[in-house]
C-alpha atoms as a PDB file:
ATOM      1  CA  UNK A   1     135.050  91.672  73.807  1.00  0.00           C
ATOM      2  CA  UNK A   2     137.411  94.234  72.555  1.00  0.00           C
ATOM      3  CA  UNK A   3     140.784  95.741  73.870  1.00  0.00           C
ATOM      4  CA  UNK A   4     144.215  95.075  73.195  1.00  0.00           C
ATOM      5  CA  UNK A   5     145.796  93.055  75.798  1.00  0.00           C
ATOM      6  CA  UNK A   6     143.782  90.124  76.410  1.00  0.00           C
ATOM      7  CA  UNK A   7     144.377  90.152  80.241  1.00  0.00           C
ATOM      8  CA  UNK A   8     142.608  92.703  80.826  1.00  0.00           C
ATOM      9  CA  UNK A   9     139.450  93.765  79.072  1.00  0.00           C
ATOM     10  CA  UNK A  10     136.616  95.844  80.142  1.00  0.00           C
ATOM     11  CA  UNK A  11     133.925  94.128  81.466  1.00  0.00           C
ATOM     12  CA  UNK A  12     130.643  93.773  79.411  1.00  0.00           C
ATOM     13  CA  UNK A  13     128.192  96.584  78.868  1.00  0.00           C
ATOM     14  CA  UNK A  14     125.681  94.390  80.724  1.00  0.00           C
ATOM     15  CA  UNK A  15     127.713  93.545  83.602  1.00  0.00           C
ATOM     16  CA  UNK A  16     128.170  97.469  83.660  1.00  0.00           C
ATOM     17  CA  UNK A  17     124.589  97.984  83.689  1.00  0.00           C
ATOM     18  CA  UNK A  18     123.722  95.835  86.643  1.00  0.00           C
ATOM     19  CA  UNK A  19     126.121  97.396  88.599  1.00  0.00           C
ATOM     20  CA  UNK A  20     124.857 100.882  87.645  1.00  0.00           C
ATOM     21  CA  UNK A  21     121.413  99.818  88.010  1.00  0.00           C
ATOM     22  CA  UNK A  22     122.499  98.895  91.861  1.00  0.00           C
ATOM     23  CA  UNK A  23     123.508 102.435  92.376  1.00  0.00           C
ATOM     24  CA  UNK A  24     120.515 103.785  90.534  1.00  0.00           C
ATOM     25  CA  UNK A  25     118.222 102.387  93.479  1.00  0.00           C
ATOM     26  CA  UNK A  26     120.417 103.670  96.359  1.00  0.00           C
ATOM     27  CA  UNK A  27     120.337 107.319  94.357  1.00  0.00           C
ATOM     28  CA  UNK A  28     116.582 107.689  92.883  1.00  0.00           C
ATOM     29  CA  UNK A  29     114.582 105.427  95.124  1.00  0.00           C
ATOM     30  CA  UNK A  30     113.522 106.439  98.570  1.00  0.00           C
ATOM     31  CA  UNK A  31     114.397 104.236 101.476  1.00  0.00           C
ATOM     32  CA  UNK A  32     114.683 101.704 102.789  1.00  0.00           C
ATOM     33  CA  UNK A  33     116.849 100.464 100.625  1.00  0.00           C
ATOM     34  CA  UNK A  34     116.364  96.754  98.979  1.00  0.00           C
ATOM     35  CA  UNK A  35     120.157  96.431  98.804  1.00  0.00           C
ATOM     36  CA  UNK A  36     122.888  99.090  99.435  1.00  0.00           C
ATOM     37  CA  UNK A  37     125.308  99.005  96.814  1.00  0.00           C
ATOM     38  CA  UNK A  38     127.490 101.985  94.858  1.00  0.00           C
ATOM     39  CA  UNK A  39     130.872 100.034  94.925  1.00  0.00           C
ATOM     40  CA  UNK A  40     129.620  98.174  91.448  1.00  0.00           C
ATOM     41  CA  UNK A  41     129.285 102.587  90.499  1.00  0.00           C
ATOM     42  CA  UNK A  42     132.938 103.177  91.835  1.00  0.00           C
ATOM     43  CA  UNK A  43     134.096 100.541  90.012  1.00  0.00           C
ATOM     44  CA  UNK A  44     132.724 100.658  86.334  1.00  0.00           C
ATOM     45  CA  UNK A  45     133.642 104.699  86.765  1.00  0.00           C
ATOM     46  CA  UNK A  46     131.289 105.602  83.928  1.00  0.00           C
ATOM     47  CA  UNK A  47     131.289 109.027  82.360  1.00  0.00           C
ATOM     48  CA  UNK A  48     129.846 111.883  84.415  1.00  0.00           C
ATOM     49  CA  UNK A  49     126.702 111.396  82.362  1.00  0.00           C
ATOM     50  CA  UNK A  50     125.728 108.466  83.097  1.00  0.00           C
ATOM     51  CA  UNK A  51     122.581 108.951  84.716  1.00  0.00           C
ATOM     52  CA  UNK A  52     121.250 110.698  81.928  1.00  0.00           C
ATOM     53  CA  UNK A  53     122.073 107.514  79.676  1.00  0.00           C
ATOM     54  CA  UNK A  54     118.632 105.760  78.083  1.00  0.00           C
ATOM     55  CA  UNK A  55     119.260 102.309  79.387  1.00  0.00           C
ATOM     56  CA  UNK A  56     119.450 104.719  83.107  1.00  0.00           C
ATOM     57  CA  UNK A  57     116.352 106.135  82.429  1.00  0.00           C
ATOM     58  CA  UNK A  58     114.579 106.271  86.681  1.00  0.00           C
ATOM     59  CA  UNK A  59     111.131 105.841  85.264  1.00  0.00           C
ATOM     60  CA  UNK A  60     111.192 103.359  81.819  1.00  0.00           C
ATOM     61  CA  UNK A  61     113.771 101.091  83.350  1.00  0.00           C
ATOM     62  CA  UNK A  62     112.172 101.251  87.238  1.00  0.00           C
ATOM     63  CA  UNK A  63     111.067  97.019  87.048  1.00  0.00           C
ATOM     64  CA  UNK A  64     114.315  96.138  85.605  1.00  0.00           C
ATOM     65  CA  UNK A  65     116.625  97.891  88.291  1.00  0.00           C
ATOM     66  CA  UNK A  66     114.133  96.488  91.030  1.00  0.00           C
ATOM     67  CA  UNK A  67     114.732  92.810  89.562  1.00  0.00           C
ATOM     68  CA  UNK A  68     118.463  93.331  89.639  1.00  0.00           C
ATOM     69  CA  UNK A  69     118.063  93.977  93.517  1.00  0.00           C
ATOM     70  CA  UNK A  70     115.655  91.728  94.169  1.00  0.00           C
ATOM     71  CA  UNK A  71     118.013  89.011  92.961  1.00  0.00           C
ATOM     72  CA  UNK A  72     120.941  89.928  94.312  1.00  0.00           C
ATOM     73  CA  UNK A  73     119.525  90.620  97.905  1.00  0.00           C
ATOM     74  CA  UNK A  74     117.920  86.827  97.740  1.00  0.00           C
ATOM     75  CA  UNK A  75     121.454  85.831  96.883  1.00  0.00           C
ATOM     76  CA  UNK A  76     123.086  87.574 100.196  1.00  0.00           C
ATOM     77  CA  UNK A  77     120.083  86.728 102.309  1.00  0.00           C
ATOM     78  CA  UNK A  78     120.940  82.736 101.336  1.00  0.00           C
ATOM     79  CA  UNK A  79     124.615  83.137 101.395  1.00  0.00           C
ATOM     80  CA  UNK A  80     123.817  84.693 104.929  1.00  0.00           C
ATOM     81  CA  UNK A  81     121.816  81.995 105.872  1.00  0.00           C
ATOM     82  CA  UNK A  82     123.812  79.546 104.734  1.00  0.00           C
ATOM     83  CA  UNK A  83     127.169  80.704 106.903  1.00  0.00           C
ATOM     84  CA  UNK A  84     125.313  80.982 109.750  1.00  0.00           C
ATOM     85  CA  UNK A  85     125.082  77.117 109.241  1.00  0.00           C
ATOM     86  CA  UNK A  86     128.516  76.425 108.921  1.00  0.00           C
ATOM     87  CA  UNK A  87     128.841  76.715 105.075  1.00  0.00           C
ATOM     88  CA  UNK A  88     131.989  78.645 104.467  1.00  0.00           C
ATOM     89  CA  UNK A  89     132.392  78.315 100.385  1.00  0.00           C
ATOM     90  CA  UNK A  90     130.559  80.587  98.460  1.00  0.00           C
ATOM     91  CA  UNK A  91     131.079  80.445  94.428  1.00  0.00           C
ATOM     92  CA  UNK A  92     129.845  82.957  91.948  1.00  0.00           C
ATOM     93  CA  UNK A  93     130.021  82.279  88.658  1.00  0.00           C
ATOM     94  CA  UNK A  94     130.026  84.573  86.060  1.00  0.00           C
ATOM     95  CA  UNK A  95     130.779  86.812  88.691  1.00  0.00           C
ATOM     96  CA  UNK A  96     130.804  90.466  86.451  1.00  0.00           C
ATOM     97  CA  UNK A  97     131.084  93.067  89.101  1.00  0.00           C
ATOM     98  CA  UNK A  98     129.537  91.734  91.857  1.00  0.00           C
ATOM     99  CA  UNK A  99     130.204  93.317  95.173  1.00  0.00           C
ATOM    100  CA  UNK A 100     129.221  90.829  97.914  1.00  0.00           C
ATOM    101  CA  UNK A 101     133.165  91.062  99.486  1.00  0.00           C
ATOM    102  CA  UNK A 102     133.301  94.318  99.622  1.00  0.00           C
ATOM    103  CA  UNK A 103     129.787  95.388 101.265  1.00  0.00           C
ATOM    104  CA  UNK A 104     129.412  92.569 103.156  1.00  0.00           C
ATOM    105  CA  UNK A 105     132.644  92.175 105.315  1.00  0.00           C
ATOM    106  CA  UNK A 106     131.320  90.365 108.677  1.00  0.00           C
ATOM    107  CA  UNK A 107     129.593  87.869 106.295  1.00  0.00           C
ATOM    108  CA  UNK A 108     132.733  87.429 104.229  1.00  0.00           C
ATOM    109  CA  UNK A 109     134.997  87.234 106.977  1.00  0.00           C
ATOM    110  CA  UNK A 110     133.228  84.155 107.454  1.00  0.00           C
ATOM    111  CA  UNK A 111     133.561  82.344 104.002  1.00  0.00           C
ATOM    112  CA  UNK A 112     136.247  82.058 101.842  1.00  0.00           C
ATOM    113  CA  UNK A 113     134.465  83.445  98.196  1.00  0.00           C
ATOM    114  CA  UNK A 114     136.096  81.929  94.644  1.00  0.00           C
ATOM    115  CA  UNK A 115     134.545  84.477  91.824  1.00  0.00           C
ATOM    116  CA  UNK A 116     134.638  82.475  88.280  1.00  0.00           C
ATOM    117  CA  UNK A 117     134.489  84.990  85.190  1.00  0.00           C
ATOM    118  CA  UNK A 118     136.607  85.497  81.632  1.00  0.00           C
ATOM    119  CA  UNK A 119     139.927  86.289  82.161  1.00  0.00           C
ATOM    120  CA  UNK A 120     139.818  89.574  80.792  1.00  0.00           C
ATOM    121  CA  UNK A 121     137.001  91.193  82.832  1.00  0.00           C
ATOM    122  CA  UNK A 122     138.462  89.744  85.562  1.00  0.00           C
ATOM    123  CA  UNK A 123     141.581  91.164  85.204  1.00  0.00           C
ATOM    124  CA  UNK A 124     140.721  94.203  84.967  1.00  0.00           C
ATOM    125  CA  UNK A 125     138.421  93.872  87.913  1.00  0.00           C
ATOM    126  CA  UNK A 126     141.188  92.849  90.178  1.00  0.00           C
ATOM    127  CA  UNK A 127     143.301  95.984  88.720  1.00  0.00           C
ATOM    128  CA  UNK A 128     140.288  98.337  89.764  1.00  0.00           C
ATOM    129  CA  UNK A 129     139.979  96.266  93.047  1.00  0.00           C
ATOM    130  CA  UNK A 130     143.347  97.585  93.962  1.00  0.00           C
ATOM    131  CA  UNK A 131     143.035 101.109  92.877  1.00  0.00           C
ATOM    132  CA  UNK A 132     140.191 102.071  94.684  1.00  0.00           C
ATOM    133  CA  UNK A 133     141.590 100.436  97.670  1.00  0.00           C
ATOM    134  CA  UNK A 134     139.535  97.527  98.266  1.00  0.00           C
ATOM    135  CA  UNK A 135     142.496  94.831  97.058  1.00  0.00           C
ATOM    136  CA  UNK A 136     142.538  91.453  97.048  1.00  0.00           C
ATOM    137  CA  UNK A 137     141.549  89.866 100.135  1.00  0.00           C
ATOM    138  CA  UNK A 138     142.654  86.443 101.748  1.00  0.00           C
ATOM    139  CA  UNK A 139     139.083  85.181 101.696  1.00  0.00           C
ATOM    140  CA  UNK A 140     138.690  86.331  97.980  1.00  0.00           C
ATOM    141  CA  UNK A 141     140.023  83.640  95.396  1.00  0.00           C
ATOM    142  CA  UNK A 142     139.779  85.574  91.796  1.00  0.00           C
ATOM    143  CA  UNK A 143     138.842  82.268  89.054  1.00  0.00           C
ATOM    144  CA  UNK A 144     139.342  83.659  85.751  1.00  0.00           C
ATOM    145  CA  UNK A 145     137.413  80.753  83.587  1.00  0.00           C
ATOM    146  CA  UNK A 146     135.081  81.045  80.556  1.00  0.00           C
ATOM    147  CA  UNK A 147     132.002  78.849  81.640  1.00  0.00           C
ATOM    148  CA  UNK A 148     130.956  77.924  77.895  1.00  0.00           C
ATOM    149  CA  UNK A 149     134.446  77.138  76.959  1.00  0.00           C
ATOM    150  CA  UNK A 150     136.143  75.374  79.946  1.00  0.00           C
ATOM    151  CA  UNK A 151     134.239  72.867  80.864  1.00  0.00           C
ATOM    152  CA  UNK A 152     136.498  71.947  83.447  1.00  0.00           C
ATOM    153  CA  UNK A 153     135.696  74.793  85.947  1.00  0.00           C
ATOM    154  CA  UNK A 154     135.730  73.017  89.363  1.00  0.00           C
ATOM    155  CA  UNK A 155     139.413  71.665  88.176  1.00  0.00           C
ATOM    156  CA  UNK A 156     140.047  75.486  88.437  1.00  0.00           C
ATOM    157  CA  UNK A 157     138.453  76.247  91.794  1.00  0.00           C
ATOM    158  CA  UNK A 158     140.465  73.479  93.191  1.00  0.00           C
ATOM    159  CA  UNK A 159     143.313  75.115  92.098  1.00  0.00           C
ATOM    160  CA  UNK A 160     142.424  78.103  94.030  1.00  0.00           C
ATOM    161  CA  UNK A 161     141.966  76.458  97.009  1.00  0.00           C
ATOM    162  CA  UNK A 162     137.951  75.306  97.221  1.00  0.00           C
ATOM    163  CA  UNK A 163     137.171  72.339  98.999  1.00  0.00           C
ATOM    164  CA  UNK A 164     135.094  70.145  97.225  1.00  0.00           C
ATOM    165  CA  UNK A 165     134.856  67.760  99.744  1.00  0.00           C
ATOM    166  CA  UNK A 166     132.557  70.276 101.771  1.00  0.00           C
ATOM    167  CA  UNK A 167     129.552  72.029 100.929  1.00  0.00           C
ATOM    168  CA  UNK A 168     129.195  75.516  99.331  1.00  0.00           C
ATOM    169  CA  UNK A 169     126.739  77.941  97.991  1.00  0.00           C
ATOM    170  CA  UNK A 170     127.002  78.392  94.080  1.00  0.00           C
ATOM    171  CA  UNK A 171     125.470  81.913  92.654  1.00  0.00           C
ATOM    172  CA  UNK A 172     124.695  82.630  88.999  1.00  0.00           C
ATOM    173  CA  UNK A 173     122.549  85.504  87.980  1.00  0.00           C
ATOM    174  CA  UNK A 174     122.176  86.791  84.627  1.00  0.00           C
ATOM    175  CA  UNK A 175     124.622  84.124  83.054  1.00  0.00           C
ATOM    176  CA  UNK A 176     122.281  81.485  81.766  1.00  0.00           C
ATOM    177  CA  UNK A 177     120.382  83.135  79.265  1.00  0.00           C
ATOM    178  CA  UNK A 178     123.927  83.432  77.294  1.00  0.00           C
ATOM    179  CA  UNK A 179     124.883  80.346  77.878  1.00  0.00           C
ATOM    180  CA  UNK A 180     123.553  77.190  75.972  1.00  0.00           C
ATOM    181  CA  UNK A 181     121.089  74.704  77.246  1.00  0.00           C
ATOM    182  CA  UNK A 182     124.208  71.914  77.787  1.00  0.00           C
ATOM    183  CA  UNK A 183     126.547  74.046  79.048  1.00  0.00           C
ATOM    184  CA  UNK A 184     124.058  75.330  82.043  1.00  0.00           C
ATOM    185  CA  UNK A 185     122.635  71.774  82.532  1.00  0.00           C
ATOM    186  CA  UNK A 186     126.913  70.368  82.789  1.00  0.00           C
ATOM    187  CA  UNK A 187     126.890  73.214  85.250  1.00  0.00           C
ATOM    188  CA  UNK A 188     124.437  72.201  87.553  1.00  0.00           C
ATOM    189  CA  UNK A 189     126.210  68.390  86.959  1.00  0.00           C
ATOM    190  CA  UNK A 190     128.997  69.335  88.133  1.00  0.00           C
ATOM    191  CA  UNK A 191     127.714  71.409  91.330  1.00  0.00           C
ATOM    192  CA  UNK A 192     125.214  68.238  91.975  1.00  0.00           C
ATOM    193  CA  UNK A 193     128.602  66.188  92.248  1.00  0.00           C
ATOM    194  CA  UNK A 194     130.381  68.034  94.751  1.00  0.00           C
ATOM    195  CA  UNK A 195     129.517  67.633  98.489  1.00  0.00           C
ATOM    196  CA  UNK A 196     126.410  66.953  99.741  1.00  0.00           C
ATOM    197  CA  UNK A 197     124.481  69.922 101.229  1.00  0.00           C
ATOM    198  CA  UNK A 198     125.795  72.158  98.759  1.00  0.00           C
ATOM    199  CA  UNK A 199     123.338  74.871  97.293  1.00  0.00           C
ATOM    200  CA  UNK A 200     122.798  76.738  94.122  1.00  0.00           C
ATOM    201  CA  UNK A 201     120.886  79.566  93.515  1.00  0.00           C
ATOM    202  CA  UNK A 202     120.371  80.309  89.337  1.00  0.00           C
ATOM    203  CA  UNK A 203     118.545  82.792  87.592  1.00  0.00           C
ATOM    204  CA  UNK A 204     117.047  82.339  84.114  1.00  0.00           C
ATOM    205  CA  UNK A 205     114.720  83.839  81.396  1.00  0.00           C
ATOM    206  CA  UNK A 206     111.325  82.973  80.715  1.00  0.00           C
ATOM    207  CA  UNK A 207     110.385  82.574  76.894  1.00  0.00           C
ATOM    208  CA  UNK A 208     108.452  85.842  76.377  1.00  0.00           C
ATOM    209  CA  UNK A 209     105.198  83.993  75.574  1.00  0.00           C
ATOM    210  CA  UNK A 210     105.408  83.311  79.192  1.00  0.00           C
ATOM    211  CA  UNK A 211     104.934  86.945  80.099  1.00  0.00           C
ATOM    212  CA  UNK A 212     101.300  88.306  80.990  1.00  0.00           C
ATOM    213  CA  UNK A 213     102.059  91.852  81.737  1.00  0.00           C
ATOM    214  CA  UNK A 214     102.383  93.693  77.460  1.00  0.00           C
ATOM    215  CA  UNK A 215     105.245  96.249  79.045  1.00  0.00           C
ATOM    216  CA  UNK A 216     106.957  93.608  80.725  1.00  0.00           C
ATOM    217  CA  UNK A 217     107.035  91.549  77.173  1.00  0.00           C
ATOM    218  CA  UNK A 218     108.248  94.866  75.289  1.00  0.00           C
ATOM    219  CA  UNK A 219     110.594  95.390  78.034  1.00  0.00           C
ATOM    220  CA  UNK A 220     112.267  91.759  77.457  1.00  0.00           C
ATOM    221  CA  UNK A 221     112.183  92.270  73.922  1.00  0.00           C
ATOM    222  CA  UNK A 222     113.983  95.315  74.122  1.00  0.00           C
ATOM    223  CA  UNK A 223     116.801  93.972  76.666  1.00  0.00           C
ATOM    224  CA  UNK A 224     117.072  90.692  73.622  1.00  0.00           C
ATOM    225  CA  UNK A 225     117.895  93.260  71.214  1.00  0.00           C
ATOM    226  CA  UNK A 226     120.193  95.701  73.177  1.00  0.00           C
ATOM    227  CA  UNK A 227     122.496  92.580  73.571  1.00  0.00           C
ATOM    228  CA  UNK A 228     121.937  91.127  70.260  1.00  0.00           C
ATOM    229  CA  UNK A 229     123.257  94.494  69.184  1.00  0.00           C
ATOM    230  CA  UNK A 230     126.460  94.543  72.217  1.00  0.00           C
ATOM    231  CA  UNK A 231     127.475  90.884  70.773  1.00  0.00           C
ATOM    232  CA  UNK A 232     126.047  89.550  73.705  1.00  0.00           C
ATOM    233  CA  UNK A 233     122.786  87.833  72.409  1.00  0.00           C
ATOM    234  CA  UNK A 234     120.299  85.790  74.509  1.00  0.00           C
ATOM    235  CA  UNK A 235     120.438  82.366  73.732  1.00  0.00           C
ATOM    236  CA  UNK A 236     118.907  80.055  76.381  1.00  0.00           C
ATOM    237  CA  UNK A 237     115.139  80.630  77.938  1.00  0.00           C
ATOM    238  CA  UNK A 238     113.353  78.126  79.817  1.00  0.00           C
ATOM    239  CA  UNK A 239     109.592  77.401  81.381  1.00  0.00           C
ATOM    240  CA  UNK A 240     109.909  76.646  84.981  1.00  0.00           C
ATOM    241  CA  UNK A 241     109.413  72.908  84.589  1.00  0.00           C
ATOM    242  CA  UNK A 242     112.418  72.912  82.316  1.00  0.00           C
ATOM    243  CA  UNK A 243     114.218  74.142  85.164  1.00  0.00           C
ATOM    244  CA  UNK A 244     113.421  72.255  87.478  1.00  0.00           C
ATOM    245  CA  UNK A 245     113.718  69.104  85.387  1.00  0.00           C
ATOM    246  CA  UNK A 246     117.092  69.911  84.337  1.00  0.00           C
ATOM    247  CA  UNK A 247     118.315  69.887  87.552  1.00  0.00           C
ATOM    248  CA  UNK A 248     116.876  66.661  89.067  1.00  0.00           C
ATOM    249  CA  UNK A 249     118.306  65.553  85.814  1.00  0.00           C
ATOM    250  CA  UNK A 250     121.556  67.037  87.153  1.00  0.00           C
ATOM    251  CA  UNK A 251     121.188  65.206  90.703  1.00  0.00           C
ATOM    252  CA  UNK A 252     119.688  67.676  92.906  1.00  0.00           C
ATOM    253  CA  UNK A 253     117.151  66.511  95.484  1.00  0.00           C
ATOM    254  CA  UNK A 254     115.610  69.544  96.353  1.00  0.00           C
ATOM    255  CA  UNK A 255     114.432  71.750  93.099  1.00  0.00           C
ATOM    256  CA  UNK A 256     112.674  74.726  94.205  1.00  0.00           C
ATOM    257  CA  UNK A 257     111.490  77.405  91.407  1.00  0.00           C
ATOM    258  CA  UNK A 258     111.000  80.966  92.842  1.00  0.00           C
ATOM    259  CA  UNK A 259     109.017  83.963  91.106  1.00  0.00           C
ATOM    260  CA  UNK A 260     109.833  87.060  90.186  1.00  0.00           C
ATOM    261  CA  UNK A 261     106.620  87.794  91.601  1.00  0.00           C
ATOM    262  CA  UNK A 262     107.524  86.160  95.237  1.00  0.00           C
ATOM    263  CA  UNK A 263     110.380  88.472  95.256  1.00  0.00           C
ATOM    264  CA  UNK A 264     108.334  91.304  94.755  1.00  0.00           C
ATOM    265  CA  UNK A 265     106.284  90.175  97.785  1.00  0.00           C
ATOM    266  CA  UNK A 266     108.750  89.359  99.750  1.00  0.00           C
ATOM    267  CA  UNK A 267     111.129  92.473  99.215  1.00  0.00           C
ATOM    268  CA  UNK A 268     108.820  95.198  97.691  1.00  0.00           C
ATOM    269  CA  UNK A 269     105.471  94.942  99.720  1.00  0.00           C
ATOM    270  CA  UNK A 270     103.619  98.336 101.240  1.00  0.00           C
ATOM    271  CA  UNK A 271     106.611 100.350  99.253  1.00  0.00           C
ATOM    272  CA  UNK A 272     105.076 103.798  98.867  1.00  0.00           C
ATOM    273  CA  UNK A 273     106.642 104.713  95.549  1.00  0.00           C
ATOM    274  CA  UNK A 274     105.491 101.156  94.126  1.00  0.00           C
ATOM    275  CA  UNK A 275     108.875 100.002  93.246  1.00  0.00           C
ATOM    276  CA  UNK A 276     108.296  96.222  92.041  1.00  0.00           C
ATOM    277  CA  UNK A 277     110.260  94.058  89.831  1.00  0.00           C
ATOM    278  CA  UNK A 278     109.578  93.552  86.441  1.00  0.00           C
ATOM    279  CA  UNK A 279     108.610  89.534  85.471  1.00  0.00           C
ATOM    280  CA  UNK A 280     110.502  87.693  82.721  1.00  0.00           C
ATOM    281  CA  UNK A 281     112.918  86.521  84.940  1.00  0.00           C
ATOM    282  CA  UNK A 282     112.843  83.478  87.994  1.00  0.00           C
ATOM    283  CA  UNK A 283     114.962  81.775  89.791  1.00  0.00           C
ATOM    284  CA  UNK A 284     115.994  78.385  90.633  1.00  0.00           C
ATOM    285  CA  UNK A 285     117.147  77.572  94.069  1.00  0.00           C
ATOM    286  CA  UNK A 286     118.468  73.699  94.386  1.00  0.00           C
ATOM    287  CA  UNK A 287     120.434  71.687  97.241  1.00  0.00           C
ATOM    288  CA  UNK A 288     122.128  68.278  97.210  1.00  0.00           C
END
């Protein structure tokens, strides 16, 4: 990361990305909408041109912006479900500019939500919070921990206020494939120890030998080298089964393994425009 005062730096180009990507559906694909979102736009403030940016491109980058929905819409559809429950703890980590507080209100007035992320981005998230108005609410506990570095993240949730005597809902998307292997796997540890009925929903990367579809390979090959080249490099893929072993191995009881292509089913089906999700990238969905 660059910038000169450490507690605040700008948050990654690929957190940026996501979060224009989320706007990109709400302003070149027809409804209905698979998620809502423009906030993640007001906050990176990009340059008027943005649209007209490569990586922005409506047509060549159409699969990944539909994955970055999809997931994120699974995510509030099991946070959802999960409050209506009586869960009332809901943890992202390697929270970037995620949105969820601000778009979802009657959900969050629910829950109280502790985002984990680097100090710096986070930082200067919580300054842009403020200036556009949306501040700091009660229910929003700001975490500012490095995942691969501090391995003694729940220590820091405590801190904040999180309960780990009752259960939660732990998000990560688009975190593991720059983390290593045993710093995701003491993740999922430490969730697995906290209290029982808690839930985690994690995406990760398949190895590209994985992937059928040619563009879809080309497509991943292209994102490994765009963040090879932004410092950010991928680091961590896994097959399915490695998933799922490595978190029974963690202590979850239920291991569940969810497609990209199940996404696309359940979120994309009959869409005139044939808006679908790109593959290369699942998700895991465990509970204790």
């Amino acid at each position: 990361m660059t910038g000169t005062d450490p507690r605040s730096t700008a948050p990654e180009s690929t957190a940026v990305r996501v979060a224009l990507w989320r706007a990109m559906h709400v302003q070149v694909d027809p409804p209905p909408h698979v998620l809502a979102d423009e906030i993640g736009l007001r906050l990176a403030a990009p340059d008027g041109d943005w649209r007209a940016r490569p990586d922005m491109s409506p047509q060549a980058t159409s699969g990944f912006r539909a994955s970055i929905v999809a997931r994120a819409r699974l995510i509030q559809d099991l946070v959802t479900e999960k409050a209506a429950q009586g869960v009332d703890q809901y943890v992202i980590l390697g929270a970037g500019l995620d949105t969820f507080v601000q778009r979802e209100p009657e959900i969050t007035a629910r829950l109280t939500v502790f985002e984990v992320d680097q100090p710096g981005p986070q930082a200067w998230k919580r300054q842009r919070l403020i200036e556009l108005g949306y501040g700091i609410p009660d229910g929003l506990r700001l975490v500012p921990v490095d995942l691969e570095a501090d391995g003694d993240w729940p220590a820091h949730l405590t801190a904040a206020g999180f309960d780990a005597t009752r259960p939660a809902v732990f998000a990560s998307t688009g975190v593991t494939m720059y983390l290593s292997k045993e710093a995701t796997a003491a993740t999922l540890r430490q969730i697995a120890g906290l209290a029982p009925g808690s839930t985690v929903a994690m995406t990760f990367l398949l190895p590209p030998e994985l992937l059928t579809d040619d563009a879809d390979r080309a497509g991943l090959d292209a994102s490994r080298k765009g963040a090879q080249a932004s410092n950010t490099p991928f680091i961590s893929f896994y097959t399915p089964d490695e998933m799922l072993a490595t978190a029974r191995e963690a202590g979850f009881k239920d291991v569940n393994h969810i497609p990209g292509a199940t996404l696309a089913e359940r979120y994309f089906t009959g869409r005139p425009d044939g808006l679908r999700p790109s593959s290369g990238e699942d998700v895991l969905v465990a509970s204790t």
